[in-house]
N, C-alpha and C. Protein backbone atom coordinates (compact mmCIF):
# COMPACT_ATOMS: atom_id res chain seq x y z
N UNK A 1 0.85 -1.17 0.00
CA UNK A 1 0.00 0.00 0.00
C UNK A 1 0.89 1.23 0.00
N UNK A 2 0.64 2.33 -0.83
CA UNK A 2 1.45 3.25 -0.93
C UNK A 2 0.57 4.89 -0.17
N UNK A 3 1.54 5.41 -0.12
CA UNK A 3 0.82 6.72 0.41
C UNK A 3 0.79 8.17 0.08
N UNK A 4 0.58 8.73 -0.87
CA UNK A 4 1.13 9.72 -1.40
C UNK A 4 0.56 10.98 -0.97
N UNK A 5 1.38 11.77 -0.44
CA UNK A 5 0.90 13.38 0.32
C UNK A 5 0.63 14.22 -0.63
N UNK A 6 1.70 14.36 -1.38
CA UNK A 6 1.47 16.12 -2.11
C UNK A 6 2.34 15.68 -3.89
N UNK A 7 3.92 15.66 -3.67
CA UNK A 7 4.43 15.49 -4.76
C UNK A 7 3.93 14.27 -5.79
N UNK A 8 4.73 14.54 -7.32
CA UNK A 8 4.48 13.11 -7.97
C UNK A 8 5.29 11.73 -7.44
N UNK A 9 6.40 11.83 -7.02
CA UNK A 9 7.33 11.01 -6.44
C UNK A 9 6.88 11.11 -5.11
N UNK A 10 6.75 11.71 -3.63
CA UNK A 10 6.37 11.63 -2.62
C UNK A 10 5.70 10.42 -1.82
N UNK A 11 6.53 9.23 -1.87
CA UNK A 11 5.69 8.54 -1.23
C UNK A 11 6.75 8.44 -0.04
N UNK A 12 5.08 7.95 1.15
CA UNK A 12 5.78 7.48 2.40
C UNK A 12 5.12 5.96 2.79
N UNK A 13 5.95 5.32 3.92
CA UNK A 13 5.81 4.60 4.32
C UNK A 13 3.84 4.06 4.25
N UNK A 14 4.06 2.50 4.59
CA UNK A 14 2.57 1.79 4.46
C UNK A 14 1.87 2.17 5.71
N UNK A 15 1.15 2.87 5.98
CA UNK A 15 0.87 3.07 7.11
C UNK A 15 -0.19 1.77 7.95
N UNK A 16 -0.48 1.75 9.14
CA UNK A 16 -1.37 0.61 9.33
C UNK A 16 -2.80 1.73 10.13
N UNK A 17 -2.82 2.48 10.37
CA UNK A 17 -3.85 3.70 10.56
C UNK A 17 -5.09 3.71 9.42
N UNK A 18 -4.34 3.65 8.22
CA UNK A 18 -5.73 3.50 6.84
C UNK A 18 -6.39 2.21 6.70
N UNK A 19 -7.52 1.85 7.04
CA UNK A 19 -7.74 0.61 6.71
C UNK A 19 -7.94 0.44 5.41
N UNK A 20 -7.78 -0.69 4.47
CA UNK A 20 -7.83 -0.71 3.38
C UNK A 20 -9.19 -1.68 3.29
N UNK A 21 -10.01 -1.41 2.10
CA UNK A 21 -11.38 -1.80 2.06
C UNK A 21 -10.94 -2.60 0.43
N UNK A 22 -12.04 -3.98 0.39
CA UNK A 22 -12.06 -4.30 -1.22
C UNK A 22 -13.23 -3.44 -2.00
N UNK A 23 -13.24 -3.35 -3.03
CA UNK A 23 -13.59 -2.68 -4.11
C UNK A 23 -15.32 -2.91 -3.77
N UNK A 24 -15.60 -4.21 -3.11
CA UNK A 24 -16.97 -4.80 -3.03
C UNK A 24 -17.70 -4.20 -1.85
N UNK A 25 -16.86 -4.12 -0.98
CA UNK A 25 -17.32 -2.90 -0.30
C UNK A 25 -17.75 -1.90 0.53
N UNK A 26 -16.78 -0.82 -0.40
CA UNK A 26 -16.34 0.42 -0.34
C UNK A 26 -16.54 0.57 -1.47
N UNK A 27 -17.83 1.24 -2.28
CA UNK A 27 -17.64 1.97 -3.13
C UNK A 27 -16.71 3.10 -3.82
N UNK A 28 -15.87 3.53 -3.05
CA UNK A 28 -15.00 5.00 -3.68
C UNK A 28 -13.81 4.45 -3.67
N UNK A 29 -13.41 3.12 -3.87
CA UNK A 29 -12.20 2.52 -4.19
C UNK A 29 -12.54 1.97 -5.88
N UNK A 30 -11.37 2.80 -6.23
CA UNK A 30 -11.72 2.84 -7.66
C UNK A 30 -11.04 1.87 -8.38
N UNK A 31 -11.17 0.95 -9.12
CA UNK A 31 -10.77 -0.25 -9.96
C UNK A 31 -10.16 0.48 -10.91
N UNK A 32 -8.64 0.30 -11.44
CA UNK A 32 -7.98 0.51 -12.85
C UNK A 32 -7.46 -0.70 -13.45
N UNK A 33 -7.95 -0.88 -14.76
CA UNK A 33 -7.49 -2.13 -15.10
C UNK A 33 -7.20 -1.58 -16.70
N UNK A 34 -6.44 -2.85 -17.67
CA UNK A 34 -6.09 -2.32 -19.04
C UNK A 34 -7.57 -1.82 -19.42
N UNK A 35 -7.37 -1.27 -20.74
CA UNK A 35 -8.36 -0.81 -21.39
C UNK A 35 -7.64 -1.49 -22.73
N UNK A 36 -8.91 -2.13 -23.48
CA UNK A 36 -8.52 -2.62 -24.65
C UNK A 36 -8.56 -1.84 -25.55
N UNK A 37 -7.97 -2.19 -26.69
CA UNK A 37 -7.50 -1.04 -27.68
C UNK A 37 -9.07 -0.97 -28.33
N UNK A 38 -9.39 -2.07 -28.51
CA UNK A 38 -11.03 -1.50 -29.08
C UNK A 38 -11.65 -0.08 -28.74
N UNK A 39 -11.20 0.25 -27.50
CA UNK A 39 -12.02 1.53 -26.60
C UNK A 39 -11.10 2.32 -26.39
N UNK A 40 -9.93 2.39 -26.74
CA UNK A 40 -8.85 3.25 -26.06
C UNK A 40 -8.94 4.30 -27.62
N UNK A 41 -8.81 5.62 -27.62
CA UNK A 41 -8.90 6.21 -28.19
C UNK A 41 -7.21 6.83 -28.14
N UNK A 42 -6.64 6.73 -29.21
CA UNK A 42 -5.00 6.91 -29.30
C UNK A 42 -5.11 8.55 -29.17
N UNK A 43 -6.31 9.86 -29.20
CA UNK A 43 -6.67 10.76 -29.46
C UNK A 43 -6.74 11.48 -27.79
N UNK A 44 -7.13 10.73 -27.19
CA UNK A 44 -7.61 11.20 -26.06
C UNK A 44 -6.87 10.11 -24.54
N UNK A 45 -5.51 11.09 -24.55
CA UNK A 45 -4.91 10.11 -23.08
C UNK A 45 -4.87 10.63 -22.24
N UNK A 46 -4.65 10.15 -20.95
CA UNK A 46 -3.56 10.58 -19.39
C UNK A 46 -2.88 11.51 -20.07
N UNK A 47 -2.47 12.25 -19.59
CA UNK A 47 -1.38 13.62 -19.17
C UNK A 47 -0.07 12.68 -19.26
N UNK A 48 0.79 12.95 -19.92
CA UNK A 48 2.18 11.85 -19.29
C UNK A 48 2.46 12.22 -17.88
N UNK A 49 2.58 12.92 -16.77
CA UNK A 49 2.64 13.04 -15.59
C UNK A 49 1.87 12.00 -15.31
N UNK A 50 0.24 12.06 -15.75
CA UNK A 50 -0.89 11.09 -14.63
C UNK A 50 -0.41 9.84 -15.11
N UNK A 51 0.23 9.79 -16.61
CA UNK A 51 0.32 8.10 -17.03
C UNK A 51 1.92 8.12 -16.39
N UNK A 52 3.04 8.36 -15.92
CA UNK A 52 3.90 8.20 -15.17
C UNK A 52 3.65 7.69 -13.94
N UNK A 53 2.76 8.04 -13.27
CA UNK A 53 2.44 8.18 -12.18
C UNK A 53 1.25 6.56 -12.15
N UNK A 54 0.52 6.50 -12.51
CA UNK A 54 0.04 5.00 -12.58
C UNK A 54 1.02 4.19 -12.92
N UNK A 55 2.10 4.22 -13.99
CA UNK A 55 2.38 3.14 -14.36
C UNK A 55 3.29 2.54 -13.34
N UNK A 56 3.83 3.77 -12.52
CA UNK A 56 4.69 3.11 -10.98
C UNK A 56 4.39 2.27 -10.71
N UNK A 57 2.42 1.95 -10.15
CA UNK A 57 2.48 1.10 -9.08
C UNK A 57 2.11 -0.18 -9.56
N UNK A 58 2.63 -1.38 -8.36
CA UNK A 58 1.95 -2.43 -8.41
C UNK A 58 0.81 -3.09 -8.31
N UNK A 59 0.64 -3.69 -9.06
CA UNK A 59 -0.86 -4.19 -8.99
C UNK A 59 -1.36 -4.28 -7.05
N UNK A 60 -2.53 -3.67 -6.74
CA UNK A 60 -3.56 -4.26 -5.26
C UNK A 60 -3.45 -2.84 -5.03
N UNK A 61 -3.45 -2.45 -3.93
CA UNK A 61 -4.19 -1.26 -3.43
C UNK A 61 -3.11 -0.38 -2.88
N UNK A 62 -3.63 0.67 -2.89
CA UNK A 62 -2.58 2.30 -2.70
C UNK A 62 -3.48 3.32 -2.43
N UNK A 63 -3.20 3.53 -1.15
CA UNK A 63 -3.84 4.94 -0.73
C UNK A 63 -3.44 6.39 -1.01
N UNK A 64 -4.16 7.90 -1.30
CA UNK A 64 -3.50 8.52 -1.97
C UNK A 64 -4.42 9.74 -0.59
N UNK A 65 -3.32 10.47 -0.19
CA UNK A 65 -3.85 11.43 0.38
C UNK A 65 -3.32 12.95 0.04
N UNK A 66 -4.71 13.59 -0.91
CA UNK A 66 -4.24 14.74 -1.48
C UNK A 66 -5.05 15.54 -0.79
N UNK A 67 -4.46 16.85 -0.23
CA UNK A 67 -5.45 18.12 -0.52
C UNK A 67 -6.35 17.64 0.19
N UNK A 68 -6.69 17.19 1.54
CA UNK A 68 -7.51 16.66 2.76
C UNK A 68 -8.69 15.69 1.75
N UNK A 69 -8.00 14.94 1.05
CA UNK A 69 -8.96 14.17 0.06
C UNK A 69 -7.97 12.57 0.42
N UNK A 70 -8.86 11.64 0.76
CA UNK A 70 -8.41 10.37 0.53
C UNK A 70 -8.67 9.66 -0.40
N UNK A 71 -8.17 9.38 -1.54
CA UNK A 71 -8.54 9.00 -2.79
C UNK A 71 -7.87 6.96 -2.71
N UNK A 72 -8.60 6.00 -3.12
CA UNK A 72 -8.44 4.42 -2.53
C UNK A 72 -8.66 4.08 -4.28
N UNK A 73 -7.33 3.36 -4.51
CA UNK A 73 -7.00 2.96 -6.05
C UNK A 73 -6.72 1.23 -6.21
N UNK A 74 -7.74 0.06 -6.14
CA UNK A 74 -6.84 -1.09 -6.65
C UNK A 74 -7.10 -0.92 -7.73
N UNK A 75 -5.54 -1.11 -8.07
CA UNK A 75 -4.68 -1.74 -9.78
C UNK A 75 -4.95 -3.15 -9.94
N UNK A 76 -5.74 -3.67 -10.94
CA UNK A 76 -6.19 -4.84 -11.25
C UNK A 76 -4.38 -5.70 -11.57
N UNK A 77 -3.58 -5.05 -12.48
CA UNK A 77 -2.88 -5.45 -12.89
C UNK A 77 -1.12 -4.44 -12.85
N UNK A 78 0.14 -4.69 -12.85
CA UNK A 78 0.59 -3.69 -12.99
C UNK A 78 1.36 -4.27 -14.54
N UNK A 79 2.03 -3.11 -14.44
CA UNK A 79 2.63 -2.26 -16.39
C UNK A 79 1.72 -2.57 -17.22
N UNK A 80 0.48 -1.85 -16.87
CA UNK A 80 -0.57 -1.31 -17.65
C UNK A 80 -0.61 -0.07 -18.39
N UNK A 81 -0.36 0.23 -19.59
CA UNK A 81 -0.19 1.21 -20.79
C UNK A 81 -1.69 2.03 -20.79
N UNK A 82 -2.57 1.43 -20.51
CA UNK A 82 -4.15 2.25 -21.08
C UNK A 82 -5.14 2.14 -19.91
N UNK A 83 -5.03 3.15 -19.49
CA UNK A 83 -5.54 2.71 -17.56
C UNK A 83 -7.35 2.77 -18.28
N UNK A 84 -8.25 2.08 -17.35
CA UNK A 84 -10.09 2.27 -17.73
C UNK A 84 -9.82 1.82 -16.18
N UNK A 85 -11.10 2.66 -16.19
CA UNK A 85 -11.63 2.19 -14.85
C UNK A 85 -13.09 0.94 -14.85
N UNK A 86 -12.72 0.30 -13.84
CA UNK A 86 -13.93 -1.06 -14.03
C UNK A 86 -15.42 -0.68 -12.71
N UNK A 87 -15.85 -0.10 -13.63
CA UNK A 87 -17.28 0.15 -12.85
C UNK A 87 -18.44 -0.89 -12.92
N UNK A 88 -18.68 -1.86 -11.94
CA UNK A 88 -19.38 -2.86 -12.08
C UNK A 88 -20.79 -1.90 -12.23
N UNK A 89 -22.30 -2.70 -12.86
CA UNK A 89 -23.48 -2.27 -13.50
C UNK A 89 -23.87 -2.78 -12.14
N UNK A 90 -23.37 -2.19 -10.74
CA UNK A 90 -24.69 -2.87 -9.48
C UNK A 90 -25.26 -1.15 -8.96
N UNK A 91 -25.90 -1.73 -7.44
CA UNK A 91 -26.81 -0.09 -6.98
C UNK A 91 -25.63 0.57 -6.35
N UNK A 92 -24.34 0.32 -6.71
CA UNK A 92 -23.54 1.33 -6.03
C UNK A 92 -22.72 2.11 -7.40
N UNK A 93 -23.12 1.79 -8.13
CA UNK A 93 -22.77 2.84 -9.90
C UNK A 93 -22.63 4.23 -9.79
N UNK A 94 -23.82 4.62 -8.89
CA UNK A 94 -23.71 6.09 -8.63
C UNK A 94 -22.00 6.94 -7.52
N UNK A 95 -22.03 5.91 -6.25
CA UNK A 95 -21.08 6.04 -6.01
C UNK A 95 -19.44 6.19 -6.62
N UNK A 96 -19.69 4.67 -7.35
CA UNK A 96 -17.94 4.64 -7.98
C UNK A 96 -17.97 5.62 -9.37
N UNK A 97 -18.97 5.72 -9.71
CA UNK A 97 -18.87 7.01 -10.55
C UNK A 97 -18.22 8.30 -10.16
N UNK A 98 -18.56 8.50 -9.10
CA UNK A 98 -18.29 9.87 -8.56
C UNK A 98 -16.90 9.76 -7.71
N UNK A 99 -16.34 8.40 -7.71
CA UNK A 99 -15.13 8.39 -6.56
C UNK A 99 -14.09 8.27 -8.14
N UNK A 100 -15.07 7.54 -9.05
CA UNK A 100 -13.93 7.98 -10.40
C UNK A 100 -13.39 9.04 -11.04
N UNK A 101 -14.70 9.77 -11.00
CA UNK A 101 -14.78 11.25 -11.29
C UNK A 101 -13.79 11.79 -10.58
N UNK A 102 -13.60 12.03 -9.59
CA UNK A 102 -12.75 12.23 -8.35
C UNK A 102 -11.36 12.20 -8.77
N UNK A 103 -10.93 10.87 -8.97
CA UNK A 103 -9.60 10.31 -9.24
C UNK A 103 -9.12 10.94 -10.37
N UNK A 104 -10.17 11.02 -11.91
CA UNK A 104 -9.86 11.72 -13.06
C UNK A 104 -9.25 12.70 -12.65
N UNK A 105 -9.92 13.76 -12.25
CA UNK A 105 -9.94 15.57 -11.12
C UNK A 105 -8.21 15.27 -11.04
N UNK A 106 -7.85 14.29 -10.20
CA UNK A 106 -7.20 14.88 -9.69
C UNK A 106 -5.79 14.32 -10.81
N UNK A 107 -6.03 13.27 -11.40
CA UNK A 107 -5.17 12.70 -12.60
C UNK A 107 -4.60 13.55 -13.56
N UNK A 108 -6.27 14.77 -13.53
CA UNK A 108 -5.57 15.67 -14.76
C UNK A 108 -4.99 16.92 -14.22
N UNK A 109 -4.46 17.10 -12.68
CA UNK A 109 -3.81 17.88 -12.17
C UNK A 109 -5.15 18.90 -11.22
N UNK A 110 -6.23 18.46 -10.98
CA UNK A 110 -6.96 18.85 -9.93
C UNK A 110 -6.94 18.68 -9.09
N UNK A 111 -7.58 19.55 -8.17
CA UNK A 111 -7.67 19.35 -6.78
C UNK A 111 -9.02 18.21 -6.70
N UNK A 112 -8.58 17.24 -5.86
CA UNK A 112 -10.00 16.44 -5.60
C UNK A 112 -10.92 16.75 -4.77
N UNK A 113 -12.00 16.39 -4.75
CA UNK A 113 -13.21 16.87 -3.70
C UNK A 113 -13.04 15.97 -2.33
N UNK A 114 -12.72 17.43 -1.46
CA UNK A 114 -12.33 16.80 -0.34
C UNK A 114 -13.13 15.40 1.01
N UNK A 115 -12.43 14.83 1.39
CA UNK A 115 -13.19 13.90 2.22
C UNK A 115 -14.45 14.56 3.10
N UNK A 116 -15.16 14.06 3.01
CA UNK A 116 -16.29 14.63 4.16
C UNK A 116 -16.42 13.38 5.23
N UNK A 117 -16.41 14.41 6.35
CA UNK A 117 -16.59 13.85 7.58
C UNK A 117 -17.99 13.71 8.11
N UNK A 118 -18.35 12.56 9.17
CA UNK A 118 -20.15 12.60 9.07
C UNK A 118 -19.83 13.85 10.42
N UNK A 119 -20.87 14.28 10.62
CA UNK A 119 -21.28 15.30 11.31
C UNK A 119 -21.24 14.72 12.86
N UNK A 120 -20.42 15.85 14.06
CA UNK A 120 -20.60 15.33 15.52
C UNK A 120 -21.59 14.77 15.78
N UNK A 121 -22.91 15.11 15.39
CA UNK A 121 -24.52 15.30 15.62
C UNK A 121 -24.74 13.77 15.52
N UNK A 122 -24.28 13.54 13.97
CA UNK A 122 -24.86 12.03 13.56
C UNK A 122 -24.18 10.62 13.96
N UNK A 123 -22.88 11.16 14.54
CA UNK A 123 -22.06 10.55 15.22
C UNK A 123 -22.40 9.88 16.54
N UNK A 124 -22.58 11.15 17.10
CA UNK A 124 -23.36 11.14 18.70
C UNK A 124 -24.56 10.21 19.18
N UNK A 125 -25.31 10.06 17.72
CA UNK A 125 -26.48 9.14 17.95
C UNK A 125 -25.95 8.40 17.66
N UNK A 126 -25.55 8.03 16.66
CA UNK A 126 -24.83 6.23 16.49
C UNK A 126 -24.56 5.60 17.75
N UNK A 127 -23.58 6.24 18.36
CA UNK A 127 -23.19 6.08 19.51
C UNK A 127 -24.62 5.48 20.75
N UNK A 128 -25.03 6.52 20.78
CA UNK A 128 -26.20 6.15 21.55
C UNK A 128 -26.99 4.77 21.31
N UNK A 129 -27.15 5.03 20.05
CA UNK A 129 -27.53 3.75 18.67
C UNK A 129 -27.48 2.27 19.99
N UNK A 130 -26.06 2.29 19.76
CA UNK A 130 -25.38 1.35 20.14
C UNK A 130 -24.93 1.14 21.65
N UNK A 131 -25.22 1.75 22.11
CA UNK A 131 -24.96 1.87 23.49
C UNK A 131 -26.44 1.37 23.95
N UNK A 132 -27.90 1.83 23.53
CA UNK A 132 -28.93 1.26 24.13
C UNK A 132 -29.35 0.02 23.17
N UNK A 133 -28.10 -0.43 22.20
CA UNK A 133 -28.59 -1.26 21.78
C UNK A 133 -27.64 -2.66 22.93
N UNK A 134 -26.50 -2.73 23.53
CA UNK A 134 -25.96 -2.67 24.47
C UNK A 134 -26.73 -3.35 25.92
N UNK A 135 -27.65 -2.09 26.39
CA UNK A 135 -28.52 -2.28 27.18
C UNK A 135 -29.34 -3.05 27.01
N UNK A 136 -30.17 -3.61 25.69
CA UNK A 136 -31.38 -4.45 25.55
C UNK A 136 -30.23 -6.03 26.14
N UNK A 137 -29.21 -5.82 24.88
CA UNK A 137 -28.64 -7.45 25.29
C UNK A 137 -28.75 -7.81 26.83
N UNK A 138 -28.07 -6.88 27.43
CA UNK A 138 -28.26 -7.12 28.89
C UNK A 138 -29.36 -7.33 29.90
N UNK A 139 -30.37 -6.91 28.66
CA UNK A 139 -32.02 -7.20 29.83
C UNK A 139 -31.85 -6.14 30.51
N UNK A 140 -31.69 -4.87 30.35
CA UNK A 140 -32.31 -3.49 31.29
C UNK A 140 -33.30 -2.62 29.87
N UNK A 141 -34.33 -2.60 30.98
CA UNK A 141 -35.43 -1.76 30.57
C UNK A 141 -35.31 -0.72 29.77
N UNK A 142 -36.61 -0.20 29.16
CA UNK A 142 -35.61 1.16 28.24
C UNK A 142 -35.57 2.08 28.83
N UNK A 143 -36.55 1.82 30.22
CA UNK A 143 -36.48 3.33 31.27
C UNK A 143 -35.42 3.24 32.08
N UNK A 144 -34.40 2.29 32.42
CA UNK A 144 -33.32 2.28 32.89
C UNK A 144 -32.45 2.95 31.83
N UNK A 145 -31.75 2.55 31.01
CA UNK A 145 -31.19 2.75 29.42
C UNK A 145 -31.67 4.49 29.36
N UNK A 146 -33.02 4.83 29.27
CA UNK A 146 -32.87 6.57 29.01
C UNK A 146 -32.54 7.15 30.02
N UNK A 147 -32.88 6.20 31.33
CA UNK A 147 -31.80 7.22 32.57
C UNK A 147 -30.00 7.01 32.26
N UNK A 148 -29.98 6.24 32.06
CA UNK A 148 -28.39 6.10 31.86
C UNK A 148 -28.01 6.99 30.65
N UNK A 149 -28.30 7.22 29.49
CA UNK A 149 -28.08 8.12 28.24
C UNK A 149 -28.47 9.13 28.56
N UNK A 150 -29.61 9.36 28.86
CA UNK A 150 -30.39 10.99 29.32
C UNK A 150 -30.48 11.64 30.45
N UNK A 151 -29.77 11.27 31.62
CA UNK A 151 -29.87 11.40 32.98
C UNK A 151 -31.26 11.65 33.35
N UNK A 152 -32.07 10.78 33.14
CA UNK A 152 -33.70 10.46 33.04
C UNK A 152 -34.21 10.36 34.51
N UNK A 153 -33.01 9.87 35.69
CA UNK A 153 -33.81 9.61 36.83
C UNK A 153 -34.88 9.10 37.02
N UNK A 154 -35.20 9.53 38.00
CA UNK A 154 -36.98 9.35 38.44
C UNK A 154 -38.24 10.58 38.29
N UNK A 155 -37.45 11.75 37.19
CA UNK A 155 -38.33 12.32 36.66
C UNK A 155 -39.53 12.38 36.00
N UNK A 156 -39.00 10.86 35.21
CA UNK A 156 -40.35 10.31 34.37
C UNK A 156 -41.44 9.73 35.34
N UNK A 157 -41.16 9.40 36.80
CA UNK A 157 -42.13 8.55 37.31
C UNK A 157 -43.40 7.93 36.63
N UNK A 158 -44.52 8.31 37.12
CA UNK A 158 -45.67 7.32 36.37
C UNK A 158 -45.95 7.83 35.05
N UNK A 159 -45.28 8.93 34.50
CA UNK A 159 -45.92 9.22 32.98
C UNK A 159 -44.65 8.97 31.71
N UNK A 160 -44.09 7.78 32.62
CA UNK A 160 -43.25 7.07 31.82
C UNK A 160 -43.32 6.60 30.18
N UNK A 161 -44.90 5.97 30.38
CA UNK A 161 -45.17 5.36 29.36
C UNK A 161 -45.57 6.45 28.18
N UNK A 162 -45.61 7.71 28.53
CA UNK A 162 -45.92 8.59 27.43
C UNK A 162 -44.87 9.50 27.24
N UNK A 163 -43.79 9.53 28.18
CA UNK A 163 -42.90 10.01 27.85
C UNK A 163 -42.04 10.50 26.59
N UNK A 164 -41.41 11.54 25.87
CA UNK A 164 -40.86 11.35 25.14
C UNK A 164 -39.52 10.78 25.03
N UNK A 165 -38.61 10.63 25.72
CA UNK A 165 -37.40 10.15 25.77
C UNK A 165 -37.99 8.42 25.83
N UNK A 166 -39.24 7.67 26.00
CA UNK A 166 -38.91 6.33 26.16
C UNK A 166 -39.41 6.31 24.73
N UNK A 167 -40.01 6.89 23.65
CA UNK A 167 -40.02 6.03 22.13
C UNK A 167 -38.29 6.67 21.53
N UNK A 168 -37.76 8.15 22.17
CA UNK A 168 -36.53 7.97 21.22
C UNK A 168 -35.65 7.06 21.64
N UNK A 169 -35.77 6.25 23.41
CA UNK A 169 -34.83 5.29 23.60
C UNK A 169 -35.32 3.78 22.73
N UNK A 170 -36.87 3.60 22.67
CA UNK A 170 -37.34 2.33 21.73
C UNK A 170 -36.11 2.78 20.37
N UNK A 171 -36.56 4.11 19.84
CA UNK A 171 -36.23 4.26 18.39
C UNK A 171 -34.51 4.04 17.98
N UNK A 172 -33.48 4.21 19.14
CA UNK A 172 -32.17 4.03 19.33
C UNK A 172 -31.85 2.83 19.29
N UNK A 173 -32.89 2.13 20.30
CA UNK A 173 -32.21 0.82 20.21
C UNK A 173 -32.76 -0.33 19.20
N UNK A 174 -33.62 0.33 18.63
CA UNK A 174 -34.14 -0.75 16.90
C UNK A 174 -32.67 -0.09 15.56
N UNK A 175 -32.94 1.22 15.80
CA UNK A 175 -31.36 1.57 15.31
C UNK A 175 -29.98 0.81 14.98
N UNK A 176 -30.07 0.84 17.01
CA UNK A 176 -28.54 -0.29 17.06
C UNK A 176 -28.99 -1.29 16.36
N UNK A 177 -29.76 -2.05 16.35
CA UNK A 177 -30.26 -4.00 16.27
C UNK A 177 -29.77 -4.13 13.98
N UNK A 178 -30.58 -2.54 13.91
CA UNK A 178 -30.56 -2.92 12.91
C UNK A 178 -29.02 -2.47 11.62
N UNK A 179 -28.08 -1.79 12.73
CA UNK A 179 -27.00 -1.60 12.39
C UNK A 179 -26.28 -2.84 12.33
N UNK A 180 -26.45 -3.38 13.43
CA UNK A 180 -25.92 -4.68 13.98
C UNK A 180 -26.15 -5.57 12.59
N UNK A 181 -27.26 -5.72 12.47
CA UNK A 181 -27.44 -6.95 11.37
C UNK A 181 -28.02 -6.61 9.79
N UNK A 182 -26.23 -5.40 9.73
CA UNK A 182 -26.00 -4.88 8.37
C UNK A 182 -25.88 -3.68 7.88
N UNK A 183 -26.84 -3.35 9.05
CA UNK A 183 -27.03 -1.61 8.33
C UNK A 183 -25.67 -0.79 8.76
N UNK A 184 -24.33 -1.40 9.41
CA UNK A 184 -23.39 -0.15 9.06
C UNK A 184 -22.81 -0.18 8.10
N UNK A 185 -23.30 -1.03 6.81
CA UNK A 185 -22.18 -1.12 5.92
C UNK A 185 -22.89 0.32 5.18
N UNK A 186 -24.12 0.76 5.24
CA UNK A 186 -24.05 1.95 4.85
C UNK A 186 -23.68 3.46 5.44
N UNK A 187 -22.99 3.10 6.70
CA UNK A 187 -22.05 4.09 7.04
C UNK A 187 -20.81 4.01 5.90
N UNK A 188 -20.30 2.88 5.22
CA UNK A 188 -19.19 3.43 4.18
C UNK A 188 -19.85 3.91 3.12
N UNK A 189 -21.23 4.23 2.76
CA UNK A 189 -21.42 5.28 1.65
C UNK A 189 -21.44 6.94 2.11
N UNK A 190 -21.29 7.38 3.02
CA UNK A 190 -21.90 8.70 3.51
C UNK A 190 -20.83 9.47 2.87
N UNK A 191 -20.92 10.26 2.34
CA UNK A 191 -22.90 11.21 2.62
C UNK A 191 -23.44 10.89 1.77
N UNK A 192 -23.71 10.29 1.02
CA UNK A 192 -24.76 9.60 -0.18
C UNK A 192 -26.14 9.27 1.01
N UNK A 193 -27.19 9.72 0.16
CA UNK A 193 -28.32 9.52 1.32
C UNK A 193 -29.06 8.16 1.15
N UNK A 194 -28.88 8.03 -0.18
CA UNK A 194 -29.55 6.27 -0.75
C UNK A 194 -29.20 5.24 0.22
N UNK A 195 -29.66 4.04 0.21
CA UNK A 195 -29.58 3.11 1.15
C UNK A 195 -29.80 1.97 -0.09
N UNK A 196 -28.78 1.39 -0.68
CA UNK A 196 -29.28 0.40 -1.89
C UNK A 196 -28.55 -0.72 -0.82
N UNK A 197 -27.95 -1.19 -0.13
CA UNK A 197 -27.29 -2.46 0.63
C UNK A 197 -28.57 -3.04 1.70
């Protein structure tokens, strides 16, 4: 795995901090593989910089960190002459489109569109997510569970059951259950709002 900061030559060490994802998925890991001459247009190439710069690496995966942009490249093959990118026809098309798009940007000497981070906000609930999802395994109540997250006490006494904090603690912990069994793999599309997994 390679790591590239800023220059064309600039690489550093493999770091073990990036996790590396397969192509299947992580949508914004972009597939380069030959392009057959049928489709390769002798008219329209790489920049010799961007085709220098691919033809370095070895075939499997290389992380590229430009310009607060993390850009994720497996090379199907290496000393590949006619780079294409391999965009499988599934519901994540829209994604690797746009993480290709991306890679082009920055191939032809652009700045890429920088990483986005999910928001403290949406973070914070996950968390919670999972924390009263946590609590069910253990067999405590959800009015125990929103005192523990919400410092709920014995405020709610008898109008517990209409409370609002006990459907957002129900609604947290169907959250967690259902993160649990799958739903974080669409935490690796964000911010894409679709839900195709």
């Amino acid at each position: 795995m390679d790591l590239l900061f800023a220059g064309e030559h600039d690489f550093a060490k493999s770091i073990e901090s990036v996790p590396v994802w397969t192509p299947n998925v992580l949508p914004s890991v972009v597939c380069l593989t030959e392009l057959g001459s049928k489709f390769a247009n002798p008219d329209v190439r790489l920049s010799p910089k961007a085709a220098r710069m691919l033809s370095a690496f070895s075939s499997g995966d290389h992380i590229f960190r430009v310009s607060g942009a993390v850009l994720r490249l497996h090379i199907i093959a290496s000393g590949i002459e006619t780079f294409g990118f391999l965009l499988p026809l599934d519901r994540l098309l829209d994604y690797r489109v746009a993480a290709a798009l991306n890679v082009r940007r920055w191939l032809n000497g652009g700045t890429p569109a920088p990483l986005q981070m999910m928001p403290l906000h949406q973070r914070k609930h996950l968390i919670l997510a999972l924390r009263a999802l946590d609590g069910r395994f253990a067999k405590v109540s959800y009015r125990e569970i929103a005192s523990v997250l919400f410092g709920l006490g014995d405020a709610a006494g008898r109008a517990w059951k209409n409370h609002d904090l006990r459907d957002r603690t129900i609604r947290l912990a169907r959250l967690g259950a259902s993160l649990m069994a799958g739903g974080y793999k669409r935490l690796l599309l964000y911010p894409y709002r679709r839900k195709p997994l």
